[in-house]
Protein backbone atom coordinates (compact mmCIF):
# COMPACT_ATOMS: atom_id res chain seq x y z
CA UNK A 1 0.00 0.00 0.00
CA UNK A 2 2.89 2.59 0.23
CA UNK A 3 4.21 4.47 -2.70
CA UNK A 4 7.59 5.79 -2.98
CA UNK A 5 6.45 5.29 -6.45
CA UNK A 6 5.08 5.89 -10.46
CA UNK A 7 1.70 5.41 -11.21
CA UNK A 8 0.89 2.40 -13.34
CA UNK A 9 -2.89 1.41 -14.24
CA UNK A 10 -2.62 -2.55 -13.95
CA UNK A 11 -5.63 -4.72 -14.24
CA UNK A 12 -8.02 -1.41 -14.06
CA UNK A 13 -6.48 -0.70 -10.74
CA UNK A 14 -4.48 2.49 -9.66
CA UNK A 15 -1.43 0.41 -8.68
CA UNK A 16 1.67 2.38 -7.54
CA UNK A 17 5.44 0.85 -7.81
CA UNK A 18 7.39 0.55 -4.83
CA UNK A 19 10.44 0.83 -6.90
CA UNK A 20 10.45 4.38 -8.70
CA UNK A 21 9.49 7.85 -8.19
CA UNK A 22 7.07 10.09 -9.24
CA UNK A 23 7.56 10.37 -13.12
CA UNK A 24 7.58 13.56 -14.16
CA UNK A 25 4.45 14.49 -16.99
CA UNK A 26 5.25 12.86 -19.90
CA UNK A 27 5.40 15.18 -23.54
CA UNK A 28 1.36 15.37 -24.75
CA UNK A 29 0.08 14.41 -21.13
CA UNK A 30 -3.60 13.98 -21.56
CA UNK A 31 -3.81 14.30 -17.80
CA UNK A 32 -2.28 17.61 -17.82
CA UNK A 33 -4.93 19.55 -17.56
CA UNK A 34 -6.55 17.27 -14.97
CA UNK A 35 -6.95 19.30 -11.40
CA UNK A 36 -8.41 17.68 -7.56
CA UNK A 37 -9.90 20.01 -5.16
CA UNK A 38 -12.43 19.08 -2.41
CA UNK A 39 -10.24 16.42 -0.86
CA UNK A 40 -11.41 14.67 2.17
CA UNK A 41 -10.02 11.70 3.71
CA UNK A 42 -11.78 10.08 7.21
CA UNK A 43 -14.34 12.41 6.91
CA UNK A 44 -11.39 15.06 7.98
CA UNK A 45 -10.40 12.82 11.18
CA UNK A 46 -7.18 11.38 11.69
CA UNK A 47 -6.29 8.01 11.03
CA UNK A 48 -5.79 5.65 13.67
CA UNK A 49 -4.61 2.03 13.04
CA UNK A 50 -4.08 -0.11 15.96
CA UNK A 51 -1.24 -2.81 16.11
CA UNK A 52 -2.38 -5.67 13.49
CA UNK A 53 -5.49 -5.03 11.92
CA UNK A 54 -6.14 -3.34 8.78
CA UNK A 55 -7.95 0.08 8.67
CA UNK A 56 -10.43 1.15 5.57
CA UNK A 57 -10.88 4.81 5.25
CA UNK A 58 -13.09 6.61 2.48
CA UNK A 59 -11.98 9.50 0.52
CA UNK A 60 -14.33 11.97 -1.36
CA UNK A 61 -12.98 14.25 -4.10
CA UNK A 62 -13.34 16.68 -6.76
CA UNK A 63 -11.55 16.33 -10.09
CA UNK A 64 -11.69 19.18 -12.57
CA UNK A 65 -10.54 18.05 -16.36
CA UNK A 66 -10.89 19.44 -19.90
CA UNK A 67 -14.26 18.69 -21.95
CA UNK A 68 -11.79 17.03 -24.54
CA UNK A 69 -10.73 14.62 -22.16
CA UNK A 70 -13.10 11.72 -21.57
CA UNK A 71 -13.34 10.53 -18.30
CA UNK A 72 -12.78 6.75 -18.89
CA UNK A 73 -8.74 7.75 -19.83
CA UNK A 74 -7.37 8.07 -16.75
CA UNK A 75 -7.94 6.77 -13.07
CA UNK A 76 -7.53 8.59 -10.20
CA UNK A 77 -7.06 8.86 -6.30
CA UNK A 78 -6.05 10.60 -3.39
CA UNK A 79 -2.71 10.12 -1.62
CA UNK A 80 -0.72 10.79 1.39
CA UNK A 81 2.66 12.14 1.18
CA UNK A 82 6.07 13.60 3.04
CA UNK A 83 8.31 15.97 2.02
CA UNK A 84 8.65 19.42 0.11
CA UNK A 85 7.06 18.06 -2.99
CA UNK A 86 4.44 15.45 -3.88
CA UNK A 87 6.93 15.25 -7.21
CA UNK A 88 10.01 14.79 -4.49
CA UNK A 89 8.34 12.66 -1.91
CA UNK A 90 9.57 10.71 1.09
CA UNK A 91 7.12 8.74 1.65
CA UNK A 92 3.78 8.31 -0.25
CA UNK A 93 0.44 6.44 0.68
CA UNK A 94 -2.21 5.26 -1.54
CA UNK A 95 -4.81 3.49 -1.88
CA UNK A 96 -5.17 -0.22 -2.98
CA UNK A 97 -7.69 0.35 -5.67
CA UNK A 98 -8.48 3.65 -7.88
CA UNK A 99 -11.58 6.31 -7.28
CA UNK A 100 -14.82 5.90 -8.84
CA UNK A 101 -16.07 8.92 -10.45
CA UNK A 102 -19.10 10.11 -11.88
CA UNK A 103 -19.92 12.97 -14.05
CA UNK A 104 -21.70 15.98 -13.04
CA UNK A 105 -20.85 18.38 -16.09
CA UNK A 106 -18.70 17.49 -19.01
CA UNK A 107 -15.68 19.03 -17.02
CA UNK A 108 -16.57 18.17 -13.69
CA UNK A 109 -16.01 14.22 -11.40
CA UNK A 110 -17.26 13.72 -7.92
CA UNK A 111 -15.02 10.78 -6.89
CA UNK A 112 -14.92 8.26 -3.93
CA UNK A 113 -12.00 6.50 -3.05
CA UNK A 114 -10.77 3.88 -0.12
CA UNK A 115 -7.55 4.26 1.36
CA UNK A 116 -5.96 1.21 3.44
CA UNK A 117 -3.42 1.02 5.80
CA UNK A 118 -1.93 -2.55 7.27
CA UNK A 119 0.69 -2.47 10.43
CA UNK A 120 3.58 -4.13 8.93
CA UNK A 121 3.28 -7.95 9.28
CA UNK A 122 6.72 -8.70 7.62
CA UNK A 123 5.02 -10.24 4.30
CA UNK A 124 3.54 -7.51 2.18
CA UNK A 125 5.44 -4.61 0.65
CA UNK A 126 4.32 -0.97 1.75
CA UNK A 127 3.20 -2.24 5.47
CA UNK A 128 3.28 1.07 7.79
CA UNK A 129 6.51 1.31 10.22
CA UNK A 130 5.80 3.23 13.70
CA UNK A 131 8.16 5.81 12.24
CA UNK A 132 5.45 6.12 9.64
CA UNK A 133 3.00 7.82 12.42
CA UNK A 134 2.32 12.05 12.22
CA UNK A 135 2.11 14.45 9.90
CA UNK A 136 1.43 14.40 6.59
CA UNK A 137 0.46 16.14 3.64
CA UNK A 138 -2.60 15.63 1.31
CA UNK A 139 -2.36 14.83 -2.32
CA UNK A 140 -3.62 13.51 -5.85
CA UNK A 141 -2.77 11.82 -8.59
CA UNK A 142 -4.40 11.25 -12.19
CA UNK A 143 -3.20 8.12 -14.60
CA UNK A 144 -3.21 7.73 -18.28
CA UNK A 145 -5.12 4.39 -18.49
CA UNK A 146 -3.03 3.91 -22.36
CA UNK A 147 0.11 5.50 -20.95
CA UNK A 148 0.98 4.97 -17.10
CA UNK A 149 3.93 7.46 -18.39
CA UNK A 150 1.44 10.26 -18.35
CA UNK A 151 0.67 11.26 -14.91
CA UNK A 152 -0.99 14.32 -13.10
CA UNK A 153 0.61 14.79 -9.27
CA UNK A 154 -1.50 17.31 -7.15
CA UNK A 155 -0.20 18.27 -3.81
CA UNK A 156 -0.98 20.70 -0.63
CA UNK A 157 -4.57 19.97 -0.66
CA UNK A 158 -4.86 19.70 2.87
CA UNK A 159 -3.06 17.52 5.92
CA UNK A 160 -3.72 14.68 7.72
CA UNK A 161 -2.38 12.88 11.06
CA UNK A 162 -1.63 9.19 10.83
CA UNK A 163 -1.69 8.08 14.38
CA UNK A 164 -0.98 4.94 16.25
CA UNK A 165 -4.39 3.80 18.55
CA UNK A 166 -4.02 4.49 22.16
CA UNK A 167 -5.25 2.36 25.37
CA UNK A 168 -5.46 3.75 28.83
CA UNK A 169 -6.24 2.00 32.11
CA UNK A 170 -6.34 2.90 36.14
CA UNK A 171 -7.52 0.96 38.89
CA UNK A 172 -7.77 3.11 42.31
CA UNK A 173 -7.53 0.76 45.87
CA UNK A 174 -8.11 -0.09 48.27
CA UNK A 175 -11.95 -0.22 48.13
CA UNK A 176 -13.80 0.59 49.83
CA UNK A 177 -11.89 3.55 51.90
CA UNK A 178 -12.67 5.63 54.79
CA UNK A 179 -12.99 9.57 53.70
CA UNK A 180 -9.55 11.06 54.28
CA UNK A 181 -7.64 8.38 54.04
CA UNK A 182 -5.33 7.73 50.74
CA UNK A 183 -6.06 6.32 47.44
CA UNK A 184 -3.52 4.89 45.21
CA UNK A 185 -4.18 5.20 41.41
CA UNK A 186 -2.27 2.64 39.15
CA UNK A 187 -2.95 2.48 34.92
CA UNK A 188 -0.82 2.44 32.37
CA UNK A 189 -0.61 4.43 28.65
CA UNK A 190 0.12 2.23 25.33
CA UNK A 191 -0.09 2.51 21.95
CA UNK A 192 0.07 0.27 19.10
CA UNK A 193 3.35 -0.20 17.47
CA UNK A 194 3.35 -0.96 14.05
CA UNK A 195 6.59 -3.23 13.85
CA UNK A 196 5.85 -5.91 16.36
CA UNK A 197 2.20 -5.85 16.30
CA UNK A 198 1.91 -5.26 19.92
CA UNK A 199 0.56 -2.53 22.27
CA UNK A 200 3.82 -0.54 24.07
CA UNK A 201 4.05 1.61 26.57
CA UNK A 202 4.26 5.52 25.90
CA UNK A 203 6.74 6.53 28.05
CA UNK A 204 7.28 10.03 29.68
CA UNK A 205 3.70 11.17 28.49
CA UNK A 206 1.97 13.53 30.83
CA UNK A 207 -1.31 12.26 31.44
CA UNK A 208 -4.26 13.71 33.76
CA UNK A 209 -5.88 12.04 36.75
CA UNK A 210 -9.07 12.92 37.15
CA UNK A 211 -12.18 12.34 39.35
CA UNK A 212 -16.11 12.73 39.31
CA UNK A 213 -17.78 12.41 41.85
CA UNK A 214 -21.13 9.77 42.50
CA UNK A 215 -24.36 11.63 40.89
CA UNK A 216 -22.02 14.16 38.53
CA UNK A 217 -21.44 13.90 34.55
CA UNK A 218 -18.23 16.19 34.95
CA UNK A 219 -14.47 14.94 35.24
CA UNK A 220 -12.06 17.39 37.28
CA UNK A 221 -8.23 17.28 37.32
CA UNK A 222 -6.28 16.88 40.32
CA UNK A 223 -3.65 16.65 39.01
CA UNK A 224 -0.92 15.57 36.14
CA UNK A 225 1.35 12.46 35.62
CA UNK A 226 4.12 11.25 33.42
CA UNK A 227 4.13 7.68 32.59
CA UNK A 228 7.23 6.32 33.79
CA UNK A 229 9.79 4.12 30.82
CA UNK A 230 7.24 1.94 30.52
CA UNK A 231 4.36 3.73 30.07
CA UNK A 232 3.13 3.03 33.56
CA UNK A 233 1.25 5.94 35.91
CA UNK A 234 1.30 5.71 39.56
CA UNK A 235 0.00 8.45 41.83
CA UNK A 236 -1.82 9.04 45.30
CA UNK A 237 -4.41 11.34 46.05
CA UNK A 238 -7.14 11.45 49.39
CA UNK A 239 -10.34 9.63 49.55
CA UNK A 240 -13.16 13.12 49.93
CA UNK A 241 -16.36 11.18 48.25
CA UNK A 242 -17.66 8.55 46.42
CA UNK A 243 -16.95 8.91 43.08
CA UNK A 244 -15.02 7.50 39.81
CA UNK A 245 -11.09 7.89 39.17
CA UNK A 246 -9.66 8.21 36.10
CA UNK A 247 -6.74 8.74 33.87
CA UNK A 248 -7.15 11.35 30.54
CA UNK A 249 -4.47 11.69 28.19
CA UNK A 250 -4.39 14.75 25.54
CA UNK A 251 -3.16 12.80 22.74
CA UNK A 252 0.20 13.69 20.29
CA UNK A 253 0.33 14.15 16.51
CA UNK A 254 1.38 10.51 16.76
CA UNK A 255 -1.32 9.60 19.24
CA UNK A 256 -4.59 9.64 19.47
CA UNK A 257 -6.22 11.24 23.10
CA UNK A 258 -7.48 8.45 24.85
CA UNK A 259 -9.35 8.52 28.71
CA UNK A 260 -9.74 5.02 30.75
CA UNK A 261 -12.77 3.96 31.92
CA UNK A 262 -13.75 5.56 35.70
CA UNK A 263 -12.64 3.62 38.11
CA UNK A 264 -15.52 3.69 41.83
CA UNK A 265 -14.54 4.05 44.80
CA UNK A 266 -16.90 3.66 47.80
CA UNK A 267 -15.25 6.19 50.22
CA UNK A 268 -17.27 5.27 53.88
């Protein structure tokens, strides 16, 4: 699924060579006049893939072309991308298949796409990497279905976070407790990495404990944690009323925020 990579239309697919990069427009591109706008990926949320299983996201989008050039030539679909240039990339993400458009003038496609994105598993090219996680930039690309030569890159039409999913937990003891008296509250903060497939610890990530008491919808913060080198929170606080603990963490461009489940304690 990544794409460092040309454009090639294989088997009516928008397939994209690991090997290469970007091709520059080929001499009498009839793409060349193609143009995207009205990009959205995730329905403009950020992407979060947790450690193993694939994630499907759809992709609207706007392509703009010349009367002259009929809409069955060339496929299309939206991309993510790093670096200066989509022409120069870094990195490059696409899609598995290419958009489906239909005609609403004789110059105008509204398109839908699906984007995937696999942790790596060690078997198929493209897999993400945890390094993979964060910004990136929003992009296009149009194909000459007689001519995968002839290609149409569109960037800076808009960003995107690709972030790794995020579990929190916290267990306050003892309980029951007698009011003033002191409460220990354990969790821990992990994310999914991307290379082993497992969920990690996020170390030296200040997170928020937090407490609402019995009868109340609202969460207040007593006060902030880091998570230790292995993503572990440990803090103490004193027993006032009955009420729910719990551990709320902002999130990171990487990261998505992420709160635990309360946590009652029966203060007597």
């Amino acid at each position: 699924m990544r794409i460092r990579a040309t454009v090639a239309a294989v088997s009516g697919a928008l397939a994209l060579s690991a090997l290469a990069v970007p091709a520059a427009q080929a001499a009498g591109n009839p793409v060349s006049g193609v143009t995207f706008s009205n990009v959205v990926i995730n329905s403009g949320k950020n992407i979060v893939v947790g450690a193993s299983a694939q994630v499907t996201v759809s992709a609207t989008y706007t392509v703009t072309k010349p009367s002259t050039v009929s809409a069955s030539s060339f496929q299309s679909g939206p991309v993510l991308y790093r670096g200066t240039s989509i022409t120069s990339p870094t990195d490059i993400l696409g899609g598995d298949d290419a958009g489906t458009c239909t005609a609403s003038s004789s110059t105008v496609l509204k398109c839908t796409a699906e984007l995937q994105f696999r942790p790596d598993t060690g078997i198929a090219l493209g897999d993400l990497t945890s390094d993979e996680a964060g910004a990136w930039k929003v992009g296009a690309v149009a194909v000459d279905v007689n001519n995968e030569n002839n290609v149409k890159w569109q960037g800076d039409l808009g960003a995107k976070n690709l972030q790794r999913l995020s579990k929190l937990t916290v267990n306050a003891a003892p309980e029951p407790v007698k009011k003033g008296k002191t409460v220990t509250v354990t969790g821990a903060l992990t994310r999914a990495n991307w290379d082993s497939n497992k969920y990690l610890g996020y170390t030296g990530q200040p997170v928020k404990l937090q407490f609402r008491k019995a009868g109340s919808t609202t969460y207040t913060t007593l006060k902030t944690v880091t998570t230790d080198s292995s993503g572990n929170l440990k803090t103490t606080t004193t027993a006032t009323a009955d009420g729910y603990f719990r551990y709320s963490f902002a999130g990171t461009t990487t990261t998505p925020a992420v709160s635990a489940a309360g946590d009652y304690v029966d203060v007597q």
